[in-house]
C-alpha atoms as a PDB file:
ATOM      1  CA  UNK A   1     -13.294  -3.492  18.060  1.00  0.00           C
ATOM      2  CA  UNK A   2     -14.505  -1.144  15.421  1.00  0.00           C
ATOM      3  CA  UNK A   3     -15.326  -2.467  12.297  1.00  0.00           C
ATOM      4  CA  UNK A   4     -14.022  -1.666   9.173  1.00  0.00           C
ATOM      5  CA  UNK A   5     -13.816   1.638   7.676  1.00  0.00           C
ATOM      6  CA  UNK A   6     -14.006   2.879  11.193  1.00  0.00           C
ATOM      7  CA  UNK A   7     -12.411   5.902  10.702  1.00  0.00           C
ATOM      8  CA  UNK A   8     -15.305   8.042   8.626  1.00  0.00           C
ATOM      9  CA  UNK A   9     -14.002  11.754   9.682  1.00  0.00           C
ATOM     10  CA  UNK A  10     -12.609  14.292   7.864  1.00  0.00           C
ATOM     11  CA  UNK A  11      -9.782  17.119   8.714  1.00  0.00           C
ATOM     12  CA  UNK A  12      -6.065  16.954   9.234  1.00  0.00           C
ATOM     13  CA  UNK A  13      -6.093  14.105  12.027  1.00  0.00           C
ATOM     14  CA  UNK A  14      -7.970  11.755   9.462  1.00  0.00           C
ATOM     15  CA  UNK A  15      -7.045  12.697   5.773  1.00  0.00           C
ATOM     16  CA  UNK A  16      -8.058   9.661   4.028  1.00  0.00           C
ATOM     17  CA  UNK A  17     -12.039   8.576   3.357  1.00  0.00           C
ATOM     18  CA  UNK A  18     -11.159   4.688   4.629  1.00  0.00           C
ATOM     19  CA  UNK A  19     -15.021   3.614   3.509  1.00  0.00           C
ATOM     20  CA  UNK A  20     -13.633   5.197  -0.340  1.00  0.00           C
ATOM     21  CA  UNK A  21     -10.702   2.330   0.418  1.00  0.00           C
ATOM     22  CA  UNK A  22     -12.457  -0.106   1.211  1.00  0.00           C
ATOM     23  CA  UNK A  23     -15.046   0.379  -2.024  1.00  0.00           C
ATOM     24  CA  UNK A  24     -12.337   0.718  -4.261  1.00  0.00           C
ATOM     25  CA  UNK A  25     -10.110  -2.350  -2.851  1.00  0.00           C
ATOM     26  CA  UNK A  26     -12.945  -4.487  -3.130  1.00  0.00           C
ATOM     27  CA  UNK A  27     -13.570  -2.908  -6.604  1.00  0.00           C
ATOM     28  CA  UNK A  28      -9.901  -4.085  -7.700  1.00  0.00           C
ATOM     29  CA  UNK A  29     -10.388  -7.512  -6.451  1.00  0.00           C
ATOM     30  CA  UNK A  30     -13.305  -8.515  -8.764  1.00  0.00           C
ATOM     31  CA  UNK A  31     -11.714  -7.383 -11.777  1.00  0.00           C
ATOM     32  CA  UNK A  32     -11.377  -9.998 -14.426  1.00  0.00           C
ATOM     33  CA  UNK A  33      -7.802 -10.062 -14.583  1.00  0.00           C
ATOM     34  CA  UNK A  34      -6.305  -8.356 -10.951  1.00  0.00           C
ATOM     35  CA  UNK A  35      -2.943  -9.713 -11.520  1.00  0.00           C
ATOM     36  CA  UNK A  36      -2.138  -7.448 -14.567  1.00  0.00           C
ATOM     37  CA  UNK A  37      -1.915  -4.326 -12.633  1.00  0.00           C
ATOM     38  CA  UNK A  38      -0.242  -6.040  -9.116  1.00  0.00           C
ATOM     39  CA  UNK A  39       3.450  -6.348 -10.250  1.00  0.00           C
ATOM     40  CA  UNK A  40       4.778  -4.164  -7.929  1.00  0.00           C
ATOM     41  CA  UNK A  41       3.117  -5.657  -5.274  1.00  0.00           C
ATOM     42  CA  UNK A  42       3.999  -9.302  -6.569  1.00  0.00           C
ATOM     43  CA  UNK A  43       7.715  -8.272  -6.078  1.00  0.00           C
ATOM     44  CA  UNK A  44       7.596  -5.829  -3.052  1.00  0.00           C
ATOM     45  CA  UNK A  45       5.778  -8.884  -1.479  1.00  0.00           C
ATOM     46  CA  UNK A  46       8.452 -11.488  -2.400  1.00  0.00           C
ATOM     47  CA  UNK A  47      11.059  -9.525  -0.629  1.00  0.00           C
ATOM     48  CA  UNK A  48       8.774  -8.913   2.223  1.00  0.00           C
ATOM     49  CA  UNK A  49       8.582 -12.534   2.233  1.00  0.00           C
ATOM     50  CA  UNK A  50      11.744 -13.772   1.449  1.00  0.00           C
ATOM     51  CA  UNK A  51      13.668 -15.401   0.271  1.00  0.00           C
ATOM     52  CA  UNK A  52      13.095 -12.926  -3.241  1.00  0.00           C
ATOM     53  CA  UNK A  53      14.826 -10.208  -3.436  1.00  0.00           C
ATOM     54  CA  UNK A  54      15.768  -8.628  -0.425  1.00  0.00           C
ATOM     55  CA  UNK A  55      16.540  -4.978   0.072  1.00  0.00           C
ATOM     56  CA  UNK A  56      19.791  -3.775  -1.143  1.00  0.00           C
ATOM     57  CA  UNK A  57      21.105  -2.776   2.055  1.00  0.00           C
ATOM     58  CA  UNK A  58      20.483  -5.786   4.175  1.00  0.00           C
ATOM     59  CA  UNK A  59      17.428  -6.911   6.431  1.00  0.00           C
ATOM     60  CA  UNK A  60      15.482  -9.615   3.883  1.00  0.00           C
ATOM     61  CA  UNK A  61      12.547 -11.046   4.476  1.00  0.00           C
ATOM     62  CA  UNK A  62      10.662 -13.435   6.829  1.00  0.00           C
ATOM     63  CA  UNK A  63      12.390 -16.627   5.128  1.00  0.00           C
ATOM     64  CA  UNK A  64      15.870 -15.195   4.972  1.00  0.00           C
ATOM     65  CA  UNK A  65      16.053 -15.676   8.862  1.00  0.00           C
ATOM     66  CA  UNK A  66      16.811 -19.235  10.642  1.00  0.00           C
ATOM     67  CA  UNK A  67      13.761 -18.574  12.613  1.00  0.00           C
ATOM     68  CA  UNK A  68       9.870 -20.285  12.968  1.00  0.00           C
ATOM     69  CA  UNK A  69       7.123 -18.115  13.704  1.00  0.00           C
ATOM     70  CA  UNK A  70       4.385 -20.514  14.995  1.00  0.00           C
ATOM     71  CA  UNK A  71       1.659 -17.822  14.656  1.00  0.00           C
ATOM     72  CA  UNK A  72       2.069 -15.043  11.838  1.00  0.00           C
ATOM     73  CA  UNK A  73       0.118 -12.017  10.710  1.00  0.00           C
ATOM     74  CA  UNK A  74      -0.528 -10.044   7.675  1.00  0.00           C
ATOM     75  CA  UNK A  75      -1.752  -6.747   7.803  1.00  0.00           C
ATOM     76  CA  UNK A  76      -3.230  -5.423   4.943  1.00  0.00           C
ATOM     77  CA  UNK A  77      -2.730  -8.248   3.582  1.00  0.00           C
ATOM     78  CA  UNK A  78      -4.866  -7.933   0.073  1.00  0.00           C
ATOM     79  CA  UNK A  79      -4.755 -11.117  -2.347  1.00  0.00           C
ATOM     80  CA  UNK A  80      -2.093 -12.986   0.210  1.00  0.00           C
ATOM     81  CA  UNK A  81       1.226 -10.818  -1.957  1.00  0.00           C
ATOM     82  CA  UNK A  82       3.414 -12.129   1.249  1.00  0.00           C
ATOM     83  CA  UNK A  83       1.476 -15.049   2.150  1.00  0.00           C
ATOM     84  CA  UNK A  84       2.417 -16.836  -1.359  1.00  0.00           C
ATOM     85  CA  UNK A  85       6.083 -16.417  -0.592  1.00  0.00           C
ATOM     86  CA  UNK A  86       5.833 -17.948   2.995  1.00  0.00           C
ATOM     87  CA  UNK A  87       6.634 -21.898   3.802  1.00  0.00           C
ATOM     88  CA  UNK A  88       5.129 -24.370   6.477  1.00  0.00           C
ATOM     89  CA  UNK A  89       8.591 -24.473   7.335  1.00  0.00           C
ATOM     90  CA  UNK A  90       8.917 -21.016   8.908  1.00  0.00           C
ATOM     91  CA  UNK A  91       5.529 -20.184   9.462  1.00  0.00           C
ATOM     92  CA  UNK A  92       3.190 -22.312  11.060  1.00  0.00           C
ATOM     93  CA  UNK A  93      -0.136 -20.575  11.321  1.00  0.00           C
ATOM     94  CA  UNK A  94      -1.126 -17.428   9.444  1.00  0.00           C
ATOM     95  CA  UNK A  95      -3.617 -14.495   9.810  1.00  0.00           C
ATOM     96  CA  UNK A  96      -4.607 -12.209   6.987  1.00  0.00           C
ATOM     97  CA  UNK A  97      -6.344  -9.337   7.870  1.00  0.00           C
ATOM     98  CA  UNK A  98      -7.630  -6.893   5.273  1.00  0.00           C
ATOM     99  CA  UNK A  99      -9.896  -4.109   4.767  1.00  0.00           C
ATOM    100  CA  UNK A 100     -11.509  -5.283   1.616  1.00  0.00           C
ATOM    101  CA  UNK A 101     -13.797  -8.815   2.213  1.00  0.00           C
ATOM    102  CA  UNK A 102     -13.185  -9.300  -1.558  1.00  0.00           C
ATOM    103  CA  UNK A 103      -9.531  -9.276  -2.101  1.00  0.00           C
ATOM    104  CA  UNK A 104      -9.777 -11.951   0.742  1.00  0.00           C
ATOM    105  CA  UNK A 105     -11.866 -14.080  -1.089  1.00  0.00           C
ATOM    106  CA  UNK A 106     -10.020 -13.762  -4.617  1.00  0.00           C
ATOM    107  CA  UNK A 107      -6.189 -14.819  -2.023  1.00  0.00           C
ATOM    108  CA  UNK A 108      -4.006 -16.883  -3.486  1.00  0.00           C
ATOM    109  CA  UNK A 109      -3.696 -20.411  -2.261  1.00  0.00           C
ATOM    110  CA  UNK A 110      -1.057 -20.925   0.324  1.00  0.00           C
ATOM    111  CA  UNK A 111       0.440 -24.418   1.536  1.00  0.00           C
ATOM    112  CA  UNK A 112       0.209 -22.451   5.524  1.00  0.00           C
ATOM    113  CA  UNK A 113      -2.494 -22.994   7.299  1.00  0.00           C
ATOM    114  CA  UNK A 114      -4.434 -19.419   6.844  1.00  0.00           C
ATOM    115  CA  UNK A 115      -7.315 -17.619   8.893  1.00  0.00           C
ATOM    116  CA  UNK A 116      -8.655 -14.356   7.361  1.00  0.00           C
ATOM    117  CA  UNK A 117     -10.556 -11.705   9.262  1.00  0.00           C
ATOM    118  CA  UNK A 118     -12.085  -8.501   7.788  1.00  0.00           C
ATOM    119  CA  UNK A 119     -10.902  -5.766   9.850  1.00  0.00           C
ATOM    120  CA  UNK A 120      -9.244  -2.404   9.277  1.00  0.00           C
ATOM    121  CA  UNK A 121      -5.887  -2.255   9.472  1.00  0.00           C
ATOM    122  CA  UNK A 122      -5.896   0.703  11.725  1.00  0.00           C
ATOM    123  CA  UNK A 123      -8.091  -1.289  14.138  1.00  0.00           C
ATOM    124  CA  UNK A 124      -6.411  -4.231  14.887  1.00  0.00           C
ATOM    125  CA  UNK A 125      -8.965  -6.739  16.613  1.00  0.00           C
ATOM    126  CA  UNK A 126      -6.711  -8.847  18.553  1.00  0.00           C
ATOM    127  CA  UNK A 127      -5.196  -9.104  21.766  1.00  0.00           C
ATOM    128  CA  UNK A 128      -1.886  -8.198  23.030  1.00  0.00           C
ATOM    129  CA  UNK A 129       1.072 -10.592  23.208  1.00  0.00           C
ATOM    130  CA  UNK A 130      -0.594 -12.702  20.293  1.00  0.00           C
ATOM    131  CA  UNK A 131       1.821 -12.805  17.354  1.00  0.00           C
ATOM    132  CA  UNK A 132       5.651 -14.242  16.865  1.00  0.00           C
ATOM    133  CA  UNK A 133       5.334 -12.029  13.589  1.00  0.00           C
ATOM    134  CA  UNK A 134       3.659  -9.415  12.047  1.00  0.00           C
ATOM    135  CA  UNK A 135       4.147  -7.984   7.934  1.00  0.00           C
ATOM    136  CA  UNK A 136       2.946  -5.612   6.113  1.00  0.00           C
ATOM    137  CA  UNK A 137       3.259  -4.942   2.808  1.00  0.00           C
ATOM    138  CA  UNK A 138       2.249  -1.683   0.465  1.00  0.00           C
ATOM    139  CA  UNK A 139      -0.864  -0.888   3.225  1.00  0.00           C
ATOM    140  CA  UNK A 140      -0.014   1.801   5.820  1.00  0.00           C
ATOM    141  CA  UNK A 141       0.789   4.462   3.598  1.00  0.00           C
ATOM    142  CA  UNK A 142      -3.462   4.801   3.169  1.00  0.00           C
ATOM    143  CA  UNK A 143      -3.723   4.599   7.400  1.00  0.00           C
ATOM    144  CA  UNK A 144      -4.996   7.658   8.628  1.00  0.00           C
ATOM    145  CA  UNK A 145      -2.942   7.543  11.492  1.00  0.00           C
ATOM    146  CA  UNK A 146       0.086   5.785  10.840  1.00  0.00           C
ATOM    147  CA  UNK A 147       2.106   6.230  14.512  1.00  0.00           C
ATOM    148  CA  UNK A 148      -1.452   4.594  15.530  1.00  0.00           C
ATOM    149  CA  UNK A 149      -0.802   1.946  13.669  1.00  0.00           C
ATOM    150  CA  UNK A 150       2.691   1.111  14.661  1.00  0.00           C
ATOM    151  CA  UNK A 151       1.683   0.919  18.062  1.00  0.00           C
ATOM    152  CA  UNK A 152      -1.433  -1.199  17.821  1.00  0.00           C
ATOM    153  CA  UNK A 153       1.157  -3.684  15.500  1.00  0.00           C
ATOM    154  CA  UNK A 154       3.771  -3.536  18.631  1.00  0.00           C
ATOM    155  CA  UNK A 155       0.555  -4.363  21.081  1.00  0.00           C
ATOM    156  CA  UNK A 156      -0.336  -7.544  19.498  1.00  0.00           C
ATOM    157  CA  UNK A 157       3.263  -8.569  19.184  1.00  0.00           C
ATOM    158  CA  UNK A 158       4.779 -11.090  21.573  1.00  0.00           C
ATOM    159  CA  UNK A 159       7.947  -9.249  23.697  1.00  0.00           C
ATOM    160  CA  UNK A 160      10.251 -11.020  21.288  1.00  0.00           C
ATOM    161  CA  UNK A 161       8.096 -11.208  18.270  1.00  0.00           C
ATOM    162  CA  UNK A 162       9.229  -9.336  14.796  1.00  0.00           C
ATOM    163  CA  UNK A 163       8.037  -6.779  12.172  1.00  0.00           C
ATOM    164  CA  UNK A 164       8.534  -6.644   8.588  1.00  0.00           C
ATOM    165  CA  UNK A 165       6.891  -4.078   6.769  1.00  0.00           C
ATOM    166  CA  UNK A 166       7.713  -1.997   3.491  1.00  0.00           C
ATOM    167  CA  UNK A 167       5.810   0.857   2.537  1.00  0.00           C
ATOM    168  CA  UNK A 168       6.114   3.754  -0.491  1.00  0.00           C
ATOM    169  CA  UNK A 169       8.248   6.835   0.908  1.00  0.00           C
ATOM    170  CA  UNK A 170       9.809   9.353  -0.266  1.00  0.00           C
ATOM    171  CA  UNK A 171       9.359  10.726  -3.975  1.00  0.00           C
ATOM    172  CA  UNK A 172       6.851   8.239  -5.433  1.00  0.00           C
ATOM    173  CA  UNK A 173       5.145   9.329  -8.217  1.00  0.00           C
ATOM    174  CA  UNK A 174       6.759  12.202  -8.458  1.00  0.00           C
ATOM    175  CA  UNK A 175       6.700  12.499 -11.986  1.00  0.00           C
ATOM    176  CA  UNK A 176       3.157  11.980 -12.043  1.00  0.00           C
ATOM    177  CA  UNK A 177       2.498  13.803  -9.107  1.00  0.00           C
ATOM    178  CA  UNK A 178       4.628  17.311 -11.148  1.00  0.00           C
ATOM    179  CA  UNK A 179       2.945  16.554 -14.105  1.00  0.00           C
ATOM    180  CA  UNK A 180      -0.565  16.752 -12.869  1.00  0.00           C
ATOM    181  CA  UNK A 181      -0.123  19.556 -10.572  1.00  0.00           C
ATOM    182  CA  UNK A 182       1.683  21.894 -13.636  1.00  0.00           C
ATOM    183  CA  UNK A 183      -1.241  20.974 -15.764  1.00  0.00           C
ATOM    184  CA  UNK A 184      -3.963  22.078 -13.261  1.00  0.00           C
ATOM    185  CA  UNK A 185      -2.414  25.174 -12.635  1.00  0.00           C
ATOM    186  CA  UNK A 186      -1.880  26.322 -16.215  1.00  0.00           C
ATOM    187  CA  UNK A 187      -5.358  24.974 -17.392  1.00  0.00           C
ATOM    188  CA  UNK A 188      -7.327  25.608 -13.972  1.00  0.00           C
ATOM    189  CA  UNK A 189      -5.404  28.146 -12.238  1.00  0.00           C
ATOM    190  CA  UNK A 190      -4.402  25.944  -9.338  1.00  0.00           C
ATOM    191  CA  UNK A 191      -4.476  22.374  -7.994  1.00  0.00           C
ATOM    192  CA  UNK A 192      -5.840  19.624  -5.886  1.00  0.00           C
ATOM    193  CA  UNK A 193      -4.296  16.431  -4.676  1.00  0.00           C
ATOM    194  CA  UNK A 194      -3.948  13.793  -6.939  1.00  0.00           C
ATOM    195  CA  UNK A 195      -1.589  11.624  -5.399  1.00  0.00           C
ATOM    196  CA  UNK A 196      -1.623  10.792  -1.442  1.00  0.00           C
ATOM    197  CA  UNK A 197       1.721  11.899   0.357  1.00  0.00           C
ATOM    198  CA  UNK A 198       4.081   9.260   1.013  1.00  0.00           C
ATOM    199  CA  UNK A 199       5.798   8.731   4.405  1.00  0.00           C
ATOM    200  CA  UNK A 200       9.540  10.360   4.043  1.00  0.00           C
ATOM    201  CA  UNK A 201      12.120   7.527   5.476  1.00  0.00           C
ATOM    202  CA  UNK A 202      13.964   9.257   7.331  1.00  0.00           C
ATOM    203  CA  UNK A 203      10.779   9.428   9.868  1.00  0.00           C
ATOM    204  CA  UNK A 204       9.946   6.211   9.929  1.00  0.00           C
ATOM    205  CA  UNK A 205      13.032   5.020  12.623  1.00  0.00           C
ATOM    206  CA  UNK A 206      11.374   7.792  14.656  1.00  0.00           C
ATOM    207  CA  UNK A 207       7.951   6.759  14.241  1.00  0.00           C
ATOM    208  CA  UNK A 208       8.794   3.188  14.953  1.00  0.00           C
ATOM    209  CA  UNK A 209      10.802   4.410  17.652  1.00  0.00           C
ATOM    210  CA  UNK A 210       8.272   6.134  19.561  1.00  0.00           C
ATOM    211  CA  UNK A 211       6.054   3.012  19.043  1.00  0.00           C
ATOM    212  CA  UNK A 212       8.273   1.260  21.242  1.00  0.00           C
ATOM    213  CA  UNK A 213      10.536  -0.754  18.577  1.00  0.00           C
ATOM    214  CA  UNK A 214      13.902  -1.563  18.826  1.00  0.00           C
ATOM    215  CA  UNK A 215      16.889  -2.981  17.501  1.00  0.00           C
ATOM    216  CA  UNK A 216      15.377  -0.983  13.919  1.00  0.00           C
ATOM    217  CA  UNK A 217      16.376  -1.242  10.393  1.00  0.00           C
ATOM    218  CA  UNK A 218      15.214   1.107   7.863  1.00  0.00           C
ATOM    219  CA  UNK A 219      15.923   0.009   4.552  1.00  0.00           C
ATOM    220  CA  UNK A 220      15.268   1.665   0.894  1.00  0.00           C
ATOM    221  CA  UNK A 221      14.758  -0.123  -2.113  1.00  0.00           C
ATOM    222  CA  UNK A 222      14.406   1.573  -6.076  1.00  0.00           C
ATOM    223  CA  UNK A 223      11.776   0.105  -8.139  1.00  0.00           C
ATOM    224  CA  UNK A 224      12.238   1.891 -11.216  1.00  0.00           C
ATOM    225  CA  UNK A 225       8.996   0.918 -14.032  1.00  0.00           C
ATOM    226  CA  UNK A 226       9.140   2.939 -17.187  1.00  0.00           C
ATOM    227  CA  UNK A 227       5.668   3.912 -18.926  1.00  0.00           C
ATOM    228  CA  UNK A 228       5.579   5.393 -22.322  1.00  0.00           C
ATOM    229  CA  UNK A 229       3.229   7.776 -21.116  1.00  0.00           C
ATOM    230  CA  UNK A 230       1.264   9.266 -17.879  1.00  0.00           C
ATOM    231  CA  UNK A 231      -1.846   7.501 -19.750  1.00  0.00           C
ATOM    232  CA  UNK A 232      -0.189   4.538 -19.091  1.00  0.00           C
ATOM    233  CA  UNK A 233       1.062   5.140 -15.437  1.00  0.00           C
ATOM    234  CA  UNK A 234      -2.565   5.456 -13.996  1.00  0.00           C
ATOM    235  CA  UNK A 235      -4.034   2.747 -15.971  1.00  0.00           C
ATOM    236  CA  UNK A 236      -1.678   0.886 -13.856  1.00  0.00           C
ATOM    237  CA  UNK A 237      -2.420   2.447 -10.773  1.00  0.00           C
ATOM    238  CA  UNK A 238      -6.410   2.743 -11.029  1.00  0.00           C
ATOM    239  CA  UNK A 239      -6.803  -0.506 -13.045  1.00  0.00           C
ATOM    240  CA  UNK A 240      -8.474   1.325 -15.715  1.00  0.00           C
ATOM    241  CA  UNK A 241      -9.858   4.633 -16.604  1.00  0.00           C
ATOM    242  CA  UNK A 242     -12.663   6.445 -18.328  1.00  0.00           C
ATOM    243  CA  UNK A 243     -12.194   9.001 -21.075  1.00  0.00           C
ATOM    244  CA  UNK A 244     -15.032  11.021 -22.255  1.00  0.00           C
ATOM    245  CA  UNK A 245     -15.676  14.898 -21.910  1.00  0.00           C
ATOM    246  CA  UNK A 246     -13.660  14.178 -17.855  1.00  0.00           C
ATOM    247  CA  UNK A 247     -11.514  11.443 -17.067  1.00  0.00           C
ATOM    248  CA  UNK A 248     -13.188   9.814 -14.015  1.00  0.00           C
ATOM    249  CA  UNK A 249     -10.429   7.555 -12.476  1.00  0.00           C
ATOM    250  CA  UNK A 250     -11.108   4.737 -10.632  1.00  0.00           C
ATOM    251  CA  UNK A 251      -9.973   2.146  -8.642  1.00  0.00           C
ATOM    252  CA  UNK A 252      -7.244  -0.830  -8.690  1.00  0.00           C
ATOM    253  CA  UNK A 253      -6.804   0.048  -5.194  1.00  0.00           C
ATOM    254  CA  UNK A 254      -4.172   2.843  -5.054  1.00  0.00           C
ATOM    255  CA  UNK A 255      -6.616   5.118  -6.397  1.00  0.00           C
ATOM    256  CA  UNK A 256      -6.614   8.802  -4.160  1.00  0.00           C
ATOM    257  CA  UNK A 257      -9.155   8.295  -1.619  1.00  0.00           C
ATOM    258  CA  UNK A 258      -7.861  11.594   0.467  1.00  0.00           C
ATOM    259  CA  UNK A 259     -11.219  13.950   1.658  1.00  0.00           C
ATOM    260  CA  UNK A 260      -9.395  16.888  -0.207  1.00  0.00           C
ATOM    261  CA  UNK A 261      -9.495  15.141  -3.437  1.00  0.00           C
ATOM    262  CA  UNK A 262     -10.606  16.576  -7.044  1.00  0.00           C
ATOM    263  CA  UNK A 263     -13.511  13.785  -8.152  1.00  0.00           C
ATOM    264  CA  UNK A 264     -13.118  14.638 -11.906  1.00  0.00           C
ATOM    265  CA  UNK A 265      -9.807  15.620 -14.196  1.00  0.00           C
ATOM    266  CA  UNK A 266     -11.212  17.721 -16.771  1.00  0.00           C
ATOM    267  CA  UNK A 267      -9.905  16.549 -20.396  1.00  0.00           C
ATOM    268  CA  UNK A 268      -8.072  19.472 -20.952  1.00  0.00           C
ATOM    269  CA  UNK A 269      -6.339  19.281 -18.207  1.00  0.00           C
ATOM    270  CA  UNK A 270      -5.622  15.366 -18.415  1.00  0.00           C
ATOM    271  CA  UNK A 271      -4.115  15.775 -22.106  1.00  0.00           C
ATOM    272  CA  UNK A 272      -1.877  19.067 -20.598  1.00  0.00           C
ATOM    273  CA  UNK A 273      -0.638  16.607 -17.926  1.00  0.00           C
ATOM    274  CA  UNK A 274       0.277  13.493 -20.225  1.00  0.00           C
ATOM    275  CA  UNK A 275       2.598  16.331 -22.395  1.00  0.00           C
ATOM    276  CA  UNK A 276       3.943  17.798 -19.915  1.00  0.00           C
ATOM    277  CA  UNK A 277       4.643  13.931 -18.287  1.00  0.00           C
ATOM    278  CA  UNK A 278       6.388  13.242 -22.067  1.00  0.00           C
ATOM    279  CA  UNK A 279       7.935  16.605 -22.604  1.00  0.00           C
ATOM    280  CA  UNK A 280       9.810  16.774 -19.027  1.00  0.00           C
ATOM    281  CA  UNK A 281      10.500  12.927 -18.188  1.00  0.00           C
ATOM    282  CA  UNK A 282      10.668  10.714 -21.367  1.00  0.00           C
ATOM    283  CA  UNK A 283      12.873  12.768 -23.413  1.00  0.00           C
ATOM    284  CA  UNK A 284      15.905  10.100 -24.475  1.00  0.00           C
ATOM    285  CA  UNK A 285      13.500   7.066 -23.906  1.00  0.00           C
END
């Protein structure tokens, strides 16, 4: 199967660098304090895992069901986010798989027994009819080819076997996304992509439709975080970044890695976006 930041081409079919992902996941994971910046994945991965807290409108996660899995797997599975909500009780054997060799080696312990494999999550190396389960949690939405991906995840299932995934949809970001986009325009006279589309949900039943799913539920969940500034946002999101003469942003992971993207935010540009961020969506706060 192809390795690892397999997919190196550029254009409309393949929008995202996936060797850029994989340097700046690995980036994220040796950082002295990871955790810091990976509360949103902390909690998105406790309801993926159940019992935490499940989506408002039903579904829950793996340990909300009566069910045991004998042989699980993660996709994209980073420092283990589900893995640490999982028992021995409902899962029996566990496979991460992740893009990044060195948020696999920084996982957090789990009492299931766990295998991890390096291997791109839009190249699943595995055969089909292998798993009773298969989550996913905050990956897909940097998959070049996401319908792909849904139906190499419905290969490797068993007939009966179950996904759980959650991904970002919808408006995400889209204050940051605004603010960035108003400031480039005024300061530069027009824009580049800053933030990677998100999936909208209402094409996901299709998606997982035409993948050969059934018996679907599509859930949305509202994980509202309030930053006193857009300074604040993408030190979150990039883990740090650099301010001198351009802002350089790097990498805790969910940093753009899109072909299209802008390398540098010019200062100018960076201090027009953060009050522009304060003037339009933190007025009250």
């Amino acid at each position: 199967s192809p390795s690892a930041g397999a997919s190196s081409g550029s254009g409309a079919l393949s929008p995202f660098d996936r060797r850029l992902k994989r340097k700046q996941k690995n980036w994220a994971a040796l950082q002295v304090e990871p955790a810091k910046c990976d509360y949103l994945r902390e909690e998105v991965g406790a309801a993926a895992g159940g019992p935490g807290r499940p989506p408002r409108q039903g579904g829950g996660g793996v340990s909300e069901g009566r069910r045991t899995f004998p042989l699980a797997l993660d996709v994209g599975s980073g420092r283990g986010y589900i893995a640490q909500h999982l028992t021995k009780e409902t899962i029996e054997k566990l496979i991460q798989v992740d893009i990044a060799e060195n948020a696999l080696k920084n996982a957090v312990e789990s009492e299931i027994p766990t295998v991890n494999v390096v291997a791109d999550e839009e190249f699943l190396p595995f055969k089909e009819d292998t798993f009773d389960l298969v989550v996913s949690s905050l990956s897909l939405h940097w998959v070049n080819d996401l319908p792909r991906a849904f139906r190499e995840i419905h290969q490797v299932l068993k007939p009966d076997g179950v996904f759980i995934g959650a991904m970002f949809g919808g408006d995400t970001l889209y204050e940051l996304r605004c603010s960035l986009q108003l400031a480039e325009l005024e300061r530069e006279g027009g824009f580049s992509p800053h933030v990677s589309p998100f999936t909208a949900v209402s094409d996901l039943g299709h998606l997982l439709s035409r993948a050969g799913f059934n018996t679907l539920t599509v859930d949305t969940d509202e994980i509202q975080v309030n930053y006193p500034g857009l300074f604040e946002v993408m030190e979150d999101l990039q883990g740090k970044y650099i301010f001198y003469g351009n802002i350089n942003v790097f990498c805790m992971g969910e940093s753009n890695c899109s072909w299209n993207r802008k390398p540098l935010l010019h200062r100018e540009t960076m201090l027009a976006a953060a009050a522009i961020y304060r003037g339009k969506y933190l007025r009250g706060n």
